[in-house]
Protein backbone atom coordinates (compact mmCIF):
# COMPACT_ATOMS: atom_id res chain seq x y z
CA UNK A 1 10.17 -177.60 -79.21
CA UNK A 2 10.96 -177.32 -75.15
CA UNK A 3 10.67 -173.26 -75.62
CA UNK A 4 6.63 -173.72 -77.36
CA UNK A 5 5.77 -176.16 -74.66
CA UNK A 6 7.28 -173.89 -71.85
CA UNK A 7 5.04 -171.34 -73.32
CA UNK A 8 2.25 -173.63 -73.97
CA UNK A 9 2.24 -174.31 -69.78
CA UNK A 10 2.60 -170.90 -69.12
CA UNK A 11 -0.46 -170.13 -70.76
CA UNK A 12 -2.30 -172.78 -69.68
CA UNK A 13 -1.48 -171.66 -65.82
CA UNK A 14 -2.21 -168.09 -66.73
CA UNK A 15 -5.15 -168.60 -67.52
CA UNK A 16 -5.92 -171.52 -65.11
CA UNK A 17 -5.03 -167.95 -62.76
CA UNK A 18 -7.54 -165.86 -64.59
CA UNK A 19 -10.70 -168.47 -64.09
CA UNK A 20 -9.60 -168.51 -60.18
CA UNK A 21 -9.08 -164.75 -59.99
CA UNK A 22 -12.70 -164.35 -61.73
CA UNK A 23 -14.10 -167.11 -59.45
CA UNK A 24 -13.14 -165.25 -56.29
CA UNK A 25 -14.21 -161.95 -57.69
CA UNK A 26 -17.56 -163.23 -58.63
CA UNK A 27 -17.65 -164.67 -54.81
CA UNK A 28 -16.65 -161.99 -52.83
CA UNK A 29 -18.86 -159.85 -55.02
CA UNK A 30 -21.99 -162.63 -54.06
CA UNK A 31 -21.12 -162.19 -50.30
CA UNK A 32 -20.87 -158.21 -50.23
CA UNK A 33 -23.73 -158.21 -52.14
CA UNK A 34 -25.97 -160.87 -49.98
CA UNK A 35 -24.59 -158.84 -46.93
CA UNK A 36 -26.16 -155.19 -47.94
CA UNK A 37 -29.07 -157.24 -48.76
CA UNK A 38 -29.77 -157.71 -45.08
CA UNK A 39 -29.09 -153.83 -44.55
CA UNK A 40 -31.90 -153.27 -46.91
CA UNK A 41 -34.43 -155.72 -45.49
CA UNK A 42 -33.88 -153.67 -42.11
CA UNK A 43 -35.33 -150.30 -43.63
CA UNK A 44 -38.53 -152.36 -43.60
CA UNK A 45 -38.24 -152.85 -39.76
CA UNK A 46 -38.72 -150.26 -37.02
CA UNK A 47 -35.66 -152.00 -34.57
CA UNK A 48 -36.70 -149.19 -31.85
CA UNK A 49 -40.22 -151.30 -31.57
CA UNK A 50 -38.77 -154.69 -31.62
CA UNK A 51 -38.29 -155.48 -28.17
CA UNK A 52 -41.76 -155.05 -26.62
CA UNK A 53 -44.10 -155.31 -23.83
CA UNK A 54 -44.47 -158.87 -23.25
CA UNK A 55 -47.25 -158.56 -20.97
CA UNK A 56 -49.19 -155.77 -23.79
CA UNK A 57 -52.64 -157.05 -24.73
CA UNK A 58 -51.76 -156.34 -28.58
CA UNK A 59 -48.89 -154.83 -30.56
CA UNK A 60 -48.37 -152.92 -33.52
CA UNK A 61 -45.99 -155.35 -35.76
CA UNK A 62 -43.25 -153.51 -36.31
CA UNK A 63 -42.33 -155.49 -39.53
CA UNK A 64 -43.90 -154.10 -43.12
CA UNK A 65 -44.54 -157.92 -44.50
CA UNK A 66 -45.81 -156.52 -48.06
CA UNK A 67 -42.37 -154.83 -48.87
CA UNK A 68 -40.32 -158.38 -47.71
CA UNK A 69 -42.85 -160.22 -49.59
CA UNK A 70 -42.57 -158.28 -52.91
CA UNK A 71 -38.60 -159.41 -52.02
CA UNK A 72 -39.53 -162.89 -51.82
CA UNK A 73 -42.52 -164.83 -51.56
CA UNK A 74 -40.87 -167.01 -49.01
CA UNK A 75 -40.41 -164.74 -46.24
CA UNK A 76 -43.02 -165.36 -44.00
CA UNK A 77 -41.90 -164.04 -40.44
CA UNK A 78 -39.02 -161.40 -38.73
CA UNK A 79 -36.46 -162.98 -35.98
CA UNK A 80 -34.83 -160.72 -33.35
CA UNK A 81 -32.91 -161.74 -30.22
CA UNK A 82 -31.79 -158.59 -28.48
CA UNK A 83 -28.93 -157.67 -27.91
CA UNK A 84 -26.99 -160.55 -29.90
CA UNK A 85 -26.62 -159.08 -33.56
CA UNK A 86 -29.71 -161.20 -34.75
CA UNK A 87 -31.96 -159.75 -36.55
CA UNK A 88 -33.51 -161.11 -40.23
CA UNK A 89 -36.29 -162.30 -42.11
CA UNK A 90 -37.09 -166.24 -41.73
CA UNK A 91 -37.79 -168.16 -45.25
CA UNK A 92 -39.51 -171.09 -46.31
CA UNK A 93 -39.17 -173.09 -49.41
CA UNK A 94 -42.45 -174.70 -49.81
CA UNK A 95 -40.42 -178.17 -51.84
CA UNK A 96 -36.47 -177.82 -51.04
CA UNK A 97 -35.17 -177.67 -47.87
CA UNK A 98 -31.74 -177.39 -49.14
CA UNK A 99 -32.46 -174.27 -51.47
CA UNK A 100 -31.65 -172.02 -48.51
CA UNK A 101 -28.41 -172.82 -47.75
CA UNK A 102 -26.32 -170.86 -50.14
CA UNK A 103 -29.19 -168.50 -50.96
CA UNK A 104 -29.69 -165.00 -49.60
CA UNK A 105 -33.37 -164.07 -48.18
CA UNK A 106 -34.41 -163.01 -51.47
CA UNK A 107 -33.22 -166.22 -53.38
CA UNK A 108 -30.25 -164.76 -55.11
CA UNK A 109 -26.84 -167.37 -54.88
CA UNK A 110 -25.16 -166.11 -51.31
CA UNK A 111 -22.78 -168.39 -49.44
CA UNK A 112 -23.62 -167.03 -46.44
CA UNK A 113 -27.31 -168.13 -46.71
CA UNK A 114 -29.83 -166.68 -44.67
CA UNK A 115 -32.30 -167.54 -41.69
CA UNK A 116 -34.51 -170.52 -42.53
CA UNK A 117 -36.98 -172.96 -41.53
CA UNK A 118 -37.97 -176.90 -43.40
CA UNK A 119 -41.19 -177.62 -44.32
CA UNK A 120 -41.51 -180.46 -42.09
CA UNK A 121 -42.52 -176.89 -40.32
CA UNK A 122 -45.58 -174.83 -40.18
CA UNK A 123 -45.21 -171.46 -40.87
CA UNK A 124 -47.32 -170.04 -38.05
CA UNK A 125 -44.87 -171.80 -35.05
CA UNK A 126 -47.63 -174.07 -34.00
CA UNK A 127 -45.36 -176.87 -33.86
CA UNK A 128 -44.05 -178.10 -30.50
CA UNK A 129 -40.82 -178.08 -32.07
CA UNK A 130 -40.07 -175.21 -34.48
CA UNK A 131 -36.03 -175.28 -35.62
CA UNK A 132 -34.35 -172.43 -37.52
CA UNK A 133 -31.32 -172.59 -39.04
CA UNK A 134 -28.42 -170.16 -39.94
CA UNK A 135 -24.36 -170.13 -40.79
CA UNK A 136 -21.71 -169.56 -38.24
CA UNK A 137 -20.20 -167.34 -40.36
CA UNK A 138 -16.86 -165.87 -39.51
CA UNK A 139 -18.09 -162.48 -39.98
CA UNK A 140 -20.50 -162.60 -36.66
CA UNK A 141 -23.45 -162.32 -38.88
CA UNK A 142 -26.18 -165.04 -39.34
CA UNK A 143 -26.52 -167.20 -36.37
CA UNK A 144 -22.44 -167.38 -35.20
CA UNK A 145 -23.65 -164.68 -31.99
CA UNK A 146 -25.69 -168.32 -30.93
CA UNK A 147 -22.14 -169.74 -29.88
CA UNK A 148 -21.67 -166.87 -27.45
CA UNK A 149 -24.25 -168.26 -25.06
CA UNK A 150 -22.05 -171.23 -24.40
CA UNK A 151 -20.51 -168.11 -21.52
CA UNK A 152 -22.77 -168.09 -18.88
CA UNK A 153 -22.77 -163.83 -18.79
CA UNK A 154 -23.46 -163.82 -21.57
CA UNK A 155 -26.85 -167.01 -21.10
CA UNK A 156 -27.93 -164.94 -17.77
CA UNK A 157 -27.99 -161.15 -19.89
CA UNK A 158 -30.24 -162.29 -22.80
CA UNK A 159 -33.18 -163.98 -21.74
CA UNK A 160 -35.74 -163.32 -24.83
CA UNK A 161 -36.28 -164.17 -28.44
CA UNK A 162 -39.01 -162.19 -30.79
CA UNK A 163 -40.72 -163.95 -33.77
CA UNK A 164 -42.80 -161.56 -35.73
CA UNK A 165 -46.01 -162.72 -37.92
CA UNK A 166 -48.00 -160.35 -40.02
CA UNK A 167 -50.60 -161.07 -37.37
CA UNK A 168 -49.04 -161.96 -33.91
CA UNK A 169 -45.83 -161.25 -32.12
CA UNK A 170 -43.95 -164.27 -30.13
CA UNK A 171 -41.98 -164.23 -27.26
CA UNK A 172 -39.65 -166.94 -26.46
CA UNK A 173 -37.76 -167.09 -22.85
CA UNK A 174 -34.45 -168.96 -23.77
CA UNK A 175 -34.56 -172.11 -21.36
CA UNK A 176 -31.17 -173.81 -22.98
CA UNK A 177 -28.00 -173.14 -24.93
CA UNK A 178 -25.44 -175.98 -25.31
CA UNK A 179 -23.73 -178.33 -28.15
CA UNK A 180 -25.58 -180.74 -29.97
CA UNK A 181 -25.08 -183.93 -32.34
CA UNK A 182 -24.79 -183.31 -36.04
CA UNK A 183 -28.42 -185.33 -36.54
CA UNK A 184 -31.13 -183.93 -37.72
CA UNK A 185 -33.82 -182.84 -34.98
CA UNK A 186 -36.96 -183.09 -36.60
CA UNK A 187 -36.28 -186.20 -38.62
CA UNK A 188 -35.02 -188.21 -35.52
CA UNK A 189 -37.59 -187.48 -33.53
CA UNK A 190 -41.96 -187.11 -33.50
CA UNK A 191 -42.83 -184.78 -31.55
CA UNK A 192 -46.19 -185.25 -31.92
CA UNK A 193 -45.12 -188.63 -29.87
CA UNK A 194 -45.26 -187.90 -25.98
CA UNK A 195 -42.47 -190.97 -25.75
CA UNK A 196 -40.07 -188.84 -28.61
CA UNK A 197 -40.37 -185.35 -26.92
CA UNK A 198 -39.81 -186.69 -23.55
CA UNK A 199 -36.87 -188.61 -24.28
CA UNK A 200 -35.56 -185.36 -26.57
CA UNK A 201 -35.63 -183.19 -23.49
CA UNK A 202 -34.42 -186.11 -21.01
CA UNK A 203 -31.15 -185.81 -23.64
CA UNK A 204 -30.31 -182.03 -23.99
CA UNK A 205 -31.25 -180.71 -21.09
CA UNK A 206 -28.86 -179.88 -18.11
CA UNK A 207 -26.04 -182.08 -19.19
CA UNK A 208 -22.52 -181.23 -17.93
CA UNK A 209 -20.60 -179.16 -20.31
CA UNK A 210 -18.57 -176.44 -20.29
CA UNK A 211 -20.43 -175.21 -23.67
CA UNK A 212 -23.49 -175.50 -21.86
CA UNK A 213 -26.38 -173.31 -19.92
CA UNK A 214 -30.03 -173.99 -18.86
CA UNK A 215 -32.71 -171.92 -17.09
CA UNK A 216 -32.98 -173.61 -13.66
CA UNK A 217 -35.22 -176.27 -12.93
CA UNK A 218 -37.56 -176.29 -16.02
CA UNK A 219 -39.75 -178.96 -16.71
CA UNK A 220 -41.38 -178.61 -20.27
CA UNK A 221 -44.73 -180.12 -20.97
CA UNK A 222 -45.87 -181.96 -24.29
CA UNK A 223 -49.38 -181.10 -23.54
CA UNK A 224 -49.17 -177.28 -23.52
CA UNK A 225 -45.18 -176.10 -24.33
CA UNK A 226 -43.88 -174.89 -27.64
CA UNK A 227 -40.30 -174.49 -28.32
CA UNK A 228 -38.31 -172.68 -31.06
CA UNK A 229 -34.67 -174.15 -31.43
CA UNK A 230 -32.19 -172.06 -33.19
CA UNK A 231 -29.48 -173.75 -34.66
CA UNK A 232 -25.68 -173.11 -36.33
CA UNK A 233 -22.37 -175.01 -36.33
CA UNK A 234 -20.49 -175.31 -33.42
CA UNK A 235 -17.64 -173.15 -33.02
CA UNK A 236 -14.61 -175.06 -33.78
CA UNK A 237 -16.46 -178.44 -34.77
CA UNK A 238 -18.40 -178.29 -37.94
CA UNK A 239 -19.60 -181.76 -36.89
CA UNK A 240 -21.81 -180.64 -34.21
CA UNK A 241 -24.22 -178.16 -34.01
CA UNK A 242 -24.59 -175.07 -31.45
CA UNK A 243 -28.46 -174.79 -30.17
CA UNK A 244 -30.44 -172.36 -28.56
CA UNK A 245 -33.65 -173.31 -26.98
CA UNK A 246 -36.51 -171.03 -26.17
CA UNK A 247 -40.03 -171.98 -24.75
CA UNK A 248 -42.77 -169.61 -25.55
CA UNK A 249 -44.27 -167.29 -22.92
CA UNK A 250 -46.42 -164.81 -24.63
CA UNK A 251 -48.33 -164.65 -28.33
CA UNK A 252 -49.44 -160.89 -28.79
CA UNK A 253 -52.05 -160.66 -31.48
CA UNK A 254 -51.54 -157.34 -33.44
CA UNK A 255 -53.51 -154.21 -32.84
């Protein structure tokens, strides 16, 4: 009787072995797999024409929108910060802001997610406050290069992020990189209230911390300043987030 139910728990932790075996198989295969995705979103990008003339009267979008949108529906613009391994489409899910998280930019399961933005967003970055979020992903990829601005080299060397439309190209000068609270920007705070933004700003900017950078003496305005705010997980402290803050400086329409 002890000999069968020796056997019987062998079994049972055999194949308790099997199921984990096949569950890490089927994830590892899920994060190659939403990894190369990103490779092939790229052949629909010329990267020598992302990083253009700021001060050009119009551009030629660089970005071919109808091949990412026969991908997915969702992706409606093209981030790029030079120099920083960023570069990826930015999705939308017009009813779930959580369906992003573990998905890939084409909507497949990934648990490396992608580049996204809430609808409590426009698509067309109208919004004073525009936030996009991505993983800190051990890998580097996603939005982990963001925690590299915490060095102040590193701040003072990349001074630009590029949002592409299918009609316009934006140009953000990054004004602020430092650690954040876990809450949630854009439901904490209206800023479509001058009181909100104000007091926002009065928080996060130039506040002593090692993690921390700002572009000298800037003073944003409700009335005419638009800022994009990237955000990931702070390095070492999933409980606090990592942002980078840009304010926009030019909108190019396309040629």
């Amino acid at each position: 009787m002890s000999k069968k139910r020796n056997r019987t728990i062998l079994i049972i932790i055999a194949i308790a072995a099997l199921a984990v075996i096949a569950w890490c198989g089927v994830y590892l295969w899920q994060y190659w797999q939403g990894g190369q995705l990103d490779e092939l979103l790229r052949r629909n990008v010329e990267t020598n024409a992302l990083e253009g003339d700021i001060s050009a009267e119009t551009v030629e979008i660089p970005v071919d929108f109808e091949a990412l949108k026969a991908v997915n529906e969702d992706i409606y613009a093209w981030l790029y910060v030079p120099g920083m391994d960023i570069s990826y489409p930015v999705v939308q899910h017009p009813s779930d802001n959580n369906y992003y998280i573990r998905r890939s930019s084409d909507g497949s399961s990934y648990s490396g997610g992608c580049i996204y933005s809430e609808n409590y967003n426009s698509k067309d970055f109208s919004d004073r406050m525009t936030v996009l979020y991505g993983h800190n992903l051990r890998s580097g990829k996603m939005f982990a290069p963001l925690n590299d601005f915490s060095d102040v080299r590193v701040f003072d060397s990349h001074r630009y992020i590029y949002v592409y439309l299918p009609d316009r190209e934006l140009v953000y000068e990054i004004i602020a990189a430092c650690p954040y609270s876990y809450e949630h920007i854009l439901t904490n705070r209206d800023f479509n209230n001058r009181d909100d933004y104000d007091k926002f700003f009065d928080e996060v900017m130039y506040k002593t911390n090692l993690s921390a950078n700002y572009l000298d003496d800037v003073k944003l305005s409700y009335d005419s300043d638009r800022v994009l705010t990237l955000s990931t997980c702070l390095r070492g402290n999933n409980q606090q987030r990592y942002i980078v803050m840009g304010r926009l400086i030019a909108e190019i329409p396309a040629a």
